[in-house]
C-alpha atoms as a PDB file:
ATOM      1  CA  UNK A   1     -31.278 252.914 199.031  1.00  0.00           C
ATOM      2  CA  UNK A   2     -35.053 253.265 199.986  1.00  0.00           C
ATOM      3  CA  UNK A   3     -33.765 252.573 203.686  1.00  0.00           C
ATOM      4  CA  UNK A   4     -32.631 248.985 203.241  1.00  0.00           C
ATOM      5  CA  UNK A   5     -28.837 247.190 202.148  1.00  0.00           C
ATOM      6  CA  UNK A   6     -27.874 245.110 199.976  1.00  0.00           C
ATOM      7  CA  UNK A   7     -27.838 241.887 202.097  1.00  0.00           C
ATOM      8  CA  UNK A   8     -31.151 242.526 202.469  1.00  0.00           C
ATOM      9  CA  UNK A   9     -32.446 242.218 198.907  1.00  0.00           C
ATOM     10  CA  UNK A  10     -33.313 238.605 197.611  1.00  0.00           C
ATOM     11  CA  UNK A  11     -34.275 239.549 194.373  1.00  0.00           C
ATOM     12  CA  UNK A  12     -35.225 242.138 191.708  1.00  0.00           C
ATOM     13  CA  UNK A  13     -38.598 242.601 189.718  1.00  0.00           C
ATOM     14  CA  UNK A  14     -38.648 244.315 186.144  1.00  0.00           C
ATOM     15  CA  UNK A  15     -41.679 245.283 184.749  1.00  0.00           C
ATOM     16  CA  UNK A  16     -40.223 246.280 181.527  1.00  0.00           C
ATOM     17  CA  UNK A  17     -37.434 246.978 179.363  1.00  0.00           C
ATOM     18  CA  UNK A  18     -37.260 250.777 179.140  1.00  0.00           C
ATOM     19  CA  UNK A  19     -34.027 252.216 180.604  1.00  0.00           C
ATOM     20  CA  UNK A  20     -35.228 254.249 183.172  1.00  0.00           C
ATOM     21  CA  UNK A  21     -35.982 250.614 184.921  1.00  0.00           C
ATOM     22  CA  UNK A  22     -33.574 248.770 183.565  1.00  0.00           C
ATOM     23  CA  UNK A  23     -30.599 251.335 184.113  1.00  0.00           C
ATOM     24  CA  UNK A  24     -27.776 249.855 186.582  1.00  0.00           C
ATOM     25  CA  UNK A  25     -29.603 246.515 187.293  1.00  0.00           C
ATOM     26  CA  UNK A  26     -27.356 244.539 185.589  1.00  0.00           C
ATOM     27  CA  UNK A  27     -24.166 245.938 187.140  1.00  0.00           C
ATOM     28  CA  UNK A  28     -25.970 245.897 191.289  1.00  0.00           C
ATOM     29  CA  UNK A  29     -26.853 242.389 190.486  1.00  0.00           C
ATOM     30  CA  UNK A  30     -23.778 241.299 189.183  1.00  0.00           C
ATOM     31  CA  UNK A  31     -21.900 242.867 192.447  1.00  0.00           C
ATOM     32  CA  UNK A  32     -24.655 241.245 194.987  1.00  0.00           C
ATOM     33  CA  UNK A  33     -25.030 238.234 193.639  1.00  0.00           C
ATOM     34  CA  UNK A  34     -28.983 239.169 193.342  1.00  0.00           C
ATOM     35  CA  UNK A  35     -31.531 237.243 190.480  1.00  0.00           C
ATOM     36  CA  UNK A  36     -33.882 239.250 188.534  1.00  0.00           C
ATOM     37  CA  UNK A  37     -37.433 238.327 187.553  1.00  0.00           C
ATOM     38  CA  UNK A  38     -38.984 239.369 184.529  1.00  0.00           C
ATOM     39  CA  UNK A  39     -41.327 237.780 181.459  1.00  0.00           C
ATOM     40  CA  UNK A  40     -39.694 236.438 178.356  1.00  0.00           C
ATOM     41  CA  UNK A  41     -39.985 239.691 176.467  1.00  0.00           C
ATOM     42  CA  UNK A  42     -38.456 242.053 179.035  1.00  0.00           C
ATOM     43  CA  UNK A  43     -35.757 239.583 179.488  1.00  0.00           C
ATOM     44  CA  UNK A  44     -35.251 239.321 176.085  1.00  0.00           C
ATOM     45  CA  UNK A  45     -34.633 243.430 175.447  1.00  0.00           C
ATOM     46  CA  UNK A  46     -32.652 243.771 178.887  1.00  0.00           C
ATOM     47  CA  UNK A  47     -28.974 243.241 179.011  1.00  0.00           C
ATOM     48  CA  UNK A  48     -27.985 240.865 181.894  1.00  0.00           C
ATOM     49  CA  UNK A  49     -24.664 239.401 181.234  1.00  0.00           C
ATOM     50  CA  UNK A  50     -23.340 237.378 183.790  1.00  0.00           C
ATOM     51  CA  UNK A  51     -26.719 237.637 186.343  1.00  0.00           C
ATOM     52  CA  UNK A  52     -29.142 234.956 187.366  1.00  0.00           C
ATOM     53  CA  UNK A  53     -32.253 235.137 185.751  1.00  0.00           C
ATOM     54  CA  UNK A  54     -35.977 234.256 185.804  1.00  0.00           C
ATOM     55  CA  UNK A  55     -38.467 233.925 183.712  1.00  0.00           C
ATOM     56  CA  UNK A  56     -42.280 234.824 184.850  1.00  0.00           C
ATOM     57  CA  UNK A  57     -45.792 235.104 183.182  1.00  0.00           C
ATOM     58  CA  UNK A  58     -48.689 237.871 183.518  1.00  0.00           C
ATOM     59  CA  UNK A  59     -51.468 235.617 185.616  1.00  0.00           C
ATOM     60  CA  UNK A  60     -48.788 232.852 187.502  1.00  0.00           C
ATOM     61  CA  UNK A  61     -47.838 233.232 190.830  1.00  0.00           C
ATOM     62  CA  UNK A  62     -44.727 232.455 192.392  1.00  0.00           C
ATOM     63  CA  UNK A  63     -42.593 233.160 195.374  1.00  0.00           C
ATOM     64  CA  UNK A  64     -39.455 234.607 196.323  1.00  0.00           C
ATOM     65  CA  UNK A  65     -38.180 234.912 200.133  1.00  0.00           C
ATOM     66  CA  UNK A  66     -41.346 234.408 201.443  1.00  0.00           C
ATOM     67  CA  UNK A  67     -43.583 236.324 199.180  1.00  0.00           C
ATOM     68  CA  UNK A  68     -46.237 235.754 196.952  1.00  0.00           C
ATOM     69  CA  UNK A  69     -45.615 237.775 193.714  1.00  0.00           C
ATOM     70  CA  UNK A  70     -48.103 237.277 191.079  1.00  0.00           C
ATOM     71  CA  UNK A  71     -47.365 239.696 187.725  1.00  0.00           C
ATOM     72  CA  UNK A  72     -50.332 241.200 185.499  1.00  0.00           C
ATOM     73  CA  UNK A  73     -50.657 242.194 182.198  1.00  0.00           C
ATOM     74  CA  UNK A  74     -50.997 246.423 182.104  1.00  0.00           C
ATOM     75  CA  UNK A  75     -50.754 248.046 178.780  1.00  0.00           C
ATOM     76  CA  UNK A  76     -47.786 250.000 177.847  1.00  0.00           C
ATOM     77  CA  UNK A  77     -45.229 250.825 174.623  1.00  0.00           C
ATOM     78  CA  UNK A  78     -43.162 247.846 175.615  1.00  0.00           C
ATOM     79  CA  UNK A  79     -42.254 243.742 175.066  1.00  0.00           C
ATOM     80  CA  UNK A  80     -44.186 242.484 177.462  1.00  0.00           C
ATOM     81  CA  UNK A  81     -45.182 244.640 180.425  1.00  0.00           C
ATOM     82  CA  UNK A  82     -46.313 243.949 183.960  1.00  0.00           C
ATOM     83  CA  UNK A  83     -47.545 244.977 187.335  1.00  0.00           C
ATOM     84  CA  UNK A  84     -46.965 243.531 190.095  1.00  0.00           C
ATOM     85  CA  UNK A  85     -49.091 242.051 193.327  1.00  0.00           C
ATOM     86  CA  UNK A  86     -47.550 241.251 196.424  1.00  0.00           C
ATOM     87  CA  UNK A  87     -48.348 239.322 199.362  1.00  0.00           C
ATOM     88  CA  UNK A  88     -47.583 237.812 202.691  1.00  0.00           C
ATOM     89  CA  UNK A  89     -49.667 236.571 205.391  1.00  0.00           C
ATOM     90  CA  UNK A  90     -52.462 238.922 205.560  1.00  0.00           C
ATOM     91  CA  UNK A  91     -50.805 242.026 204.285  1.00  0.00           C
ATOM     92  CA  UNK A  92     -51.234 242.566 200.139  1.00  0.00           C
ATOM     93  CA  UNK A  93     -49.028 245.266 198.106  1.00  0.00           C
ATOM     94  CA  UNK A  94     -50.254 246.334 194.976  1.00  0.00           C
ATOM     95  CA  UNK A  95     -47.836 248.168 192.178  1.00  0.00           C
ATOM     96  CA  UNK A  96     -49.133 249.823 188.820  1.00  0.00           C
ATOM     97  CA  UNK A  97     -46.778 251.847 187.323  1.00  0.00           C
ATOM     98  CA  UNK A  98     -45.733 252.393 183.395  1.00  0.00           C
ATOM     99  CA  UNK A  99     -49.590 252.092 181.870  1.00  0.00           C
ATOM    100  CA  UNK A 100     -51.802 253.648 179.965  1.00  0.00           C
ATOM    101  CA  UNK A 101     -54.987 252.354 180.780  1.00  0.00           C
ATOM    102  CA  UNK A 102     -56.790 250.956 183.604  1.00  0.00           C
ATOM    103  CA  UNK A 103     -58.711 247.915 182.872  1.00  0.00           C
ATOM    104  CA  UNK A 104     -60.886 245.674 184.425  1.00  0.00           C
ATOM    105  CA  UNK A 105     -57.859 243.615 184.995  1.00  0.00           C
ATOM    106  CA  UNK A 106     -55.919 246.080 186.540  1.00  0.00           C
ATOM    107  CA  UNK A 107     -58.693 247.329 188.909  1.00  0.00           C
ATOM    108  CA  UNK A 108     -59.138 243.430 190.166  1.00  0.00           C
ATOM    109  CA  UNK A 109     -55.646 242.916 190.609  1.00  0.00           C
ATOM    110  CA  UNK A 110     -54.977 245.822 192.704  1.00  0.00           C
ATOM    111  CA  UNK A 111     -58.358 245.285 194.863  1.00  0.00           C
ATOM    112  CA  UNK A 112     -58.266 244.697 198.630  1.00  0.00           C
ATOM    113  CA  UNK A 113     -53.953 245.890 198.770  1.00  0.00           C
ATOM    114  CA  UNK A 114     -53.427 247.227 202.239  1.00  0.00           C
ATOM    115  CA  UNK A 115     -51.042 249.989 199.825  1.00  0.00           C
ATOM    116  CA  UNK A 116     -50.586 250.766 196.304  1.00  0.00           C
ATOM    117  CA  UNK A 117     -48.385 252.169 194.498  1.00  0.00           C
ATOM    118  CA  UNK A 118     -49.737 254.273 191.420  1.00  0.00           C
ATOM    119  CA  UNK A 119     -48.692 255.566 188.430  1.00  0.00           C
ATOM    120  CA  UNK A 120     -49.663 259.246 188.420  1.00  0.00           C
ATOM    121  CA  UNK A 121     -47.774 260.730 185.828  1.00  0.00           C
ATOM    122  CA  UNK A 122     -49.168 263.532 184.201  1.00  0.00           C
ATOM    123  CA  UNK A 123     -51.567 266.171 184.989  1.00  0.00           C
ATOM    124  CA  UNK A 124     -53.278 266.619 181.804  1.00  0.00           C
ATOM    125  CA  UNK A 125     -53.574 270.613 181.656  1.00  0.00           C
ATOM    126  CA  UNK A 126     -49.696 270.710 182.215  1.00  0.00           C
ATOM    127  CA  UNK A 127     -49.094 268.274 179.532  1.00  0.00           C
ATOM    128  CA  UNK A 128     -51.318 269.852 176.591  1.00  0.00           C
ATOM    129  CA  UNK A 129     -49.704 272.972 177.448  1.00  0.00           C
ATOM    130  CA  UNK A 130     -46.360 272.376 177.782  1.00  0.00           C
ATOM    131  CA  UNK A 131     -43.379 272.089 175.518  1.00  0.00           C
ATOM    132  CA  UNK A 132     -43.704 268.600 174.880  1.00  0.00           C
ATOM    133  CA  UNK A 133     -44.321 267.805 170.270  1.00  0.00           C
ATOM    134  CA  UNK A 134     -47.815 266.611 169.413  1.00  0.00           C
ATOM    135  CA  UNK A 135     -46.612 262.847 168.988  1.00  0.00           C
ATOM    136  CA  UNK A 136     -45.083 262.851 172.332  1.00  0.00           C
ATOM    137  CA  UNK A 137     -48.306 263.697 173.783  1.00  0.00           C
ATOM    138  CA  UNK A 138     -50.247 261.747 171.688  1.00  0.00           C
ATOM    139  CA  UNK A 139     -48.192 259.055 173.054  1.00  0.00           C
ATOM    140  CA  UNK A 140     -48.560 259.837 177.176  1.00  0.00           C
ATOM    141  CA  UNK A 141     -52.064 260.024 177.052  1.00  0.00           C
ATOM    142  CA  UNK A 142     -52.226 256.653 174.448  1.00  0.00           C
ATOM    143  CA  UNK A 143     -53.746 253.607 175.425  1.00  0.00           C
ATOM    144  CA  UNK A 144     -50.519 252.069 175.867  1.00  0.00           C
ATOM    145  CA  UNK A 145     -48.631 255.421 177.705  1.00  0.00           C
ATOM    146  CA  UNK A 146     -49.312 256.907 180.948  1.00  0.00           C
ATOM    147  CA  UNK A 147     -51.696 257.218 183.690  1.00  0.00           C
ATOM    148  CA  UNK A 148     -52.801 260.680 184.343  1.00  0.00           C
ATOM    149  CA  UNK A 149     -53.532 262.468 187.642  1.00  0.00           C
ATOM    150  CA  UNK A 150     -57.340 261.467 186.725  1.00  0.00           C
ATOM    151  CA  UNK A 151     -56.439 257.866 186.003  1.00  0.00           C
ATOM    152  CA  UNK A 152     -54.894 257.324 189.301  1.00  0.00           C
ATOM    153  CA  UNK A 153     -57.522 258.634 191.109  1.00  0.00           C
ATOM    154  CA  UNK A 154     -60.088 256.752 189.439  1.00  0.00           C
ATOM    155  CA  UNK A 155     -57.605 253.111 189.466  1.00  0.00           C
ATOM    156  CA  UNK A 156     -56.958 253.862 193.626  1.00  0.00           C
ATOM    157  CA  UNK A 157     -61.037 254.375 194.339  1.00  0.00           C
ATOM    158  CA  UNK A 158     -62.270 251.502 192.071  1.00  0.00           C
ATOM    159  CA  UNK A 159     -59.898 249.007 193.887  1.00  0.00           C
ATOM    160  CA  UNK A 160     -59.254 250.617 197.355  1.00  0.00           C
ATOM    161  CA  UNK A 161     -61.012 248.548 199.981  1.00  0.00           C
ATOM    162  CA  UNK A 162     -61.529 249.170 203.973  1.00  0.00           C
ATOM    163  CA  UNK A 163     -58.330 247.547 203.958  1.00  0.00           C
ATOM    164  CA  UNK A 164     -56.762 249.987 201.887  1.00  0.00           C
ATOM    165  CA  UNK A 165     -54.358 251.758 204.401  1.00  0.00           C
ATOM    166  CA  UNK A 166     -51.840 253.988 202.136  1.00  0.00           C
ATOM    167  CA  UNK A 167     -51.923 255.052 198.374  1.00  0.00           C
ATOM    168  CA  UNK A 168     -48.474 256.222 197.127  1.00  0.00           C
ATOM    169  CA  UNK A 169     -48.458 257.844 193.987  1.00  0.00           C
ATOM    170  CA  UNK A 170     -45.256 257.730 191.712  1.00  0.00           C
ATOM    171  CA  UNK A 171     -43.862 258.347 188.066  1.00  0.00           C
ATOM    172  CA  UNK A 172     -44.280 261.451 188.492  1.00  0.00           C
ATOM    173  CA  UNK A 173     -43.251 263.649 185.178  1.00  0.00           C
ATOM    174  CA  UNK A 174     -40.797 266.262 186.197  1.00  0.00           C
ATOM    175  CA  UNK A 175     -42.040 268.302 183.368  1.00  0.00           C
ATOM    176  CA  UNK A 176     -46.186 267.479 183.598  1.00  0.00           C
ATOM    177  CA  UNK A 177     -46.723 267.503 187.201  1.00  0.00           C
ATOM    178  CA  UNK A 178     -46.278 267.840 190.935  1.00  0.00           C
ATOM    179  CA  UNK A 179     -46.545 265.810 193.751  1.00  0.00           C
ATOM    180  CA  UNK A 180     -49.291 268.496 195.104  1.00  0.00           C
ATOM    181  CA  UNK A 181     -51.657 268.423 192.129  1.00  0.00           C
ATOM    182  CA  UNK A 182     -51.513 264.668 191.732  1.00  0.00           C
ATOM    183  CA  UNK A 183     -52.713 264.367 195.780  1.00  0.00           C
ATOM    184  CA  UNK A 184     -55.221 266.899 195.160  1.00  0.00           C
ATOM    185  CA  UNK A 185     -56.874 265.278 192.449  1.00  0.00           C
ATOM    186  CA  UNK A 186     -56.725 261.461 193.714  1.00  0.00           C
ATOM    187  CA  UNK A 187     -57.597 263.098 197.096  1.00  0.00           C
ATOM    188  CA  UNK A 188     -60.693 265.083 195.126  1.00  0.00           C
ATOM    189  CA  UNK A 189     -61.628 261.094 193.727  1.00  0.00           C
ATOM    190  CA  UNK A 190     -62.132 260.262 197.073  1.00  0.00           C
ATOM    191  CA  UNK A 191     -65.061 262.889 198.520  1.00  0.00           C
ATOM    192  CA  UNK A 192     -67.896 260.553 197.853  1.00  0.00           C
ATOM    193  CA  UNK A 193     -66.213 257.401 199.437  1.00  0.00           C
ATOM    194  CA  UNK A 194     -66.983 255.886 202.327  1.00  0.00           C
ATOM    195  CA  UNK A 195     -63.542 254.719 203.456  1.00  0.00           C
ATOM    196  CA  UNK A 196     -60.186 257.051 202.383  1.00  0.00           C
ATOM    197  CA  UNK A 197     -56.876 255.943 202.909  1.00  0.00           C
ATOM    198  CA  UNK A 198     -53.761 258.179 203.514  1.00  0.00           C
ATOM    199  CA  UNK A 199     -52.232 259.600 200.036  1.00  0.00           C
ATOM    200  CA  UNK A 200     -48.776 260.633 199.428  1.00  0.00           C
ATOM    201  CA  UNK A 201     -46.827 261.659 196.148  1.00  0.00           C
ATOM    202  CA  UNK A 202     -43.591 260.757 195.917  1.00  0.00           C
ATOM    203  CA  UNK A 203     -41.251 263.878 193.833  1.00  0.00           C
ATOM    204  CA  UNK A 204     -39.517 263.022 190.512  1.00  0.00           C
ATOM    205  CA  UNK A 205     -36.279 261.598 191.177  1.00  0.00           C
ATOM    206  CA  UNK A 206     -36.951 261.065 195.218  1.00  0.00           C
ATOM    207  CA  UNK A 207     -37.127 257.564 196.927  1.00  0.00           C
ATOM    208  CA  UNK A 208     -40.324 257.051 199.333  1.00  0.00           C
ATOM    209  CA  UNK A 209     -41.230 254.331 201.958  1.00  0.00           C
ATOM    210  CA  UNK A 210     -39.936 252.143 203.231  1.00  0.00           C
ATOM    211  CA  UNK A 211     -43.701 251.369 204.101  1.00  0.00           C
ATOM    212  CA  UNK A 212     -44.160 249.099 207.136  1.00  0.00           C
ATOM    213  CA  UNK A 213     -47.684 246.983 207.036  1.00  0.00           C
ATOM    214  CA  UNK A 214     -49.551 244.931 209.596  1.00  0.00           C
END
């Protein structure tokens, strides 16, 4: 999985409760010995029967195997959701996925990362035309849904940096997208910057990376 084992894992990070994140954690945990992090409300909707686990808050740092992971609040239909922002030395990660807007919060979180990972879920033509009922929608492009092909672009150009390397878009919808319209339109976001770092969009259902930094 995503080109590393096991024994090389430390530790997993949830940033919510909703199955397609949570699916299977419990049981590779349980067989690796491995402690999840996650706040008090994700924790409290997650089954995790017989695996270590740890409670963290939106806006506290802490570490894990040499890292500095510091959650952030992101809005989404769930307990208590977060993104995530990860450093070491020099090199910063930043990872916004499962949101449906991007705030001032987000934006300063996910300043000066060296690579980010963004939600790009939808393109928003595809969606309003596809087979998809009007509450379902309603509920993508919601406040507390999904970031659009637009959103990403405009969440990677308001916090990319010159030391913004990579931009990896993922959460793709298999239904309301495609890896080549989401690059186009982040890469479109980009024509009047100065600086514009490499963009890739990772397919619905594929594993990317690993990403090597520094």
């Amino acid at each position: 999985m995503f080109g590393v084992e096991p024994t090389q894992i430390e530790g997993v990070l949830l940033t919510h409760e909703h199955t397609d994140h949570t699916r299977g954690v419990r049981r590779f945990c349980a067989e690796h010995g491995l402690p999840v992090y996650a706040t008090r409300g994700t924790l409290a909707l997650t089954t995790l029967d017989g695996v270590e686990t740890n409670e963290i808050v939106a806006g506290r740092e802490f570490p894990l195997s040499g890292l500095t992971i510091k959650p952030f609040k992101v809005r989404h239909l769930a307990a208590e959701p977060v993104a995530f922002s990860i450093s070491v030395d020099s090199v910063r990660v930043g990872i916004a996925s499962d949101l449906g807007s991007v705030t001032k919060n987000v934006i300063q979180e996910m300043s000066r990362s060296n690579l980010m990972l963004v939600e790009a879920n939808y393109d928003e033509k595809m969606l309003l035309e596809g087979d998809y009922p009007d509450f379902l929608k309603r509920a993508i492009k919601g406040n507390h849904g999904h970031l659009s092909n637009d959103d990403a672009g405009m969440l990677t150009v308001k916090s990319s940096t010159e030391e913004t390397r990579r931009v990896v878009l993922v959460h793709l919808s298999r239904n309301n997208n495609t890896p080549q319209k989401a690059k186009l339109t982040v890469d479109h976001e980009f024509r009047h910057s100065t600086h514009k770092p490499d963009v890739e969009a990772v397919e619905h259902g594929e594993v990317g990376g690993p990403y090597r930094l520094g």
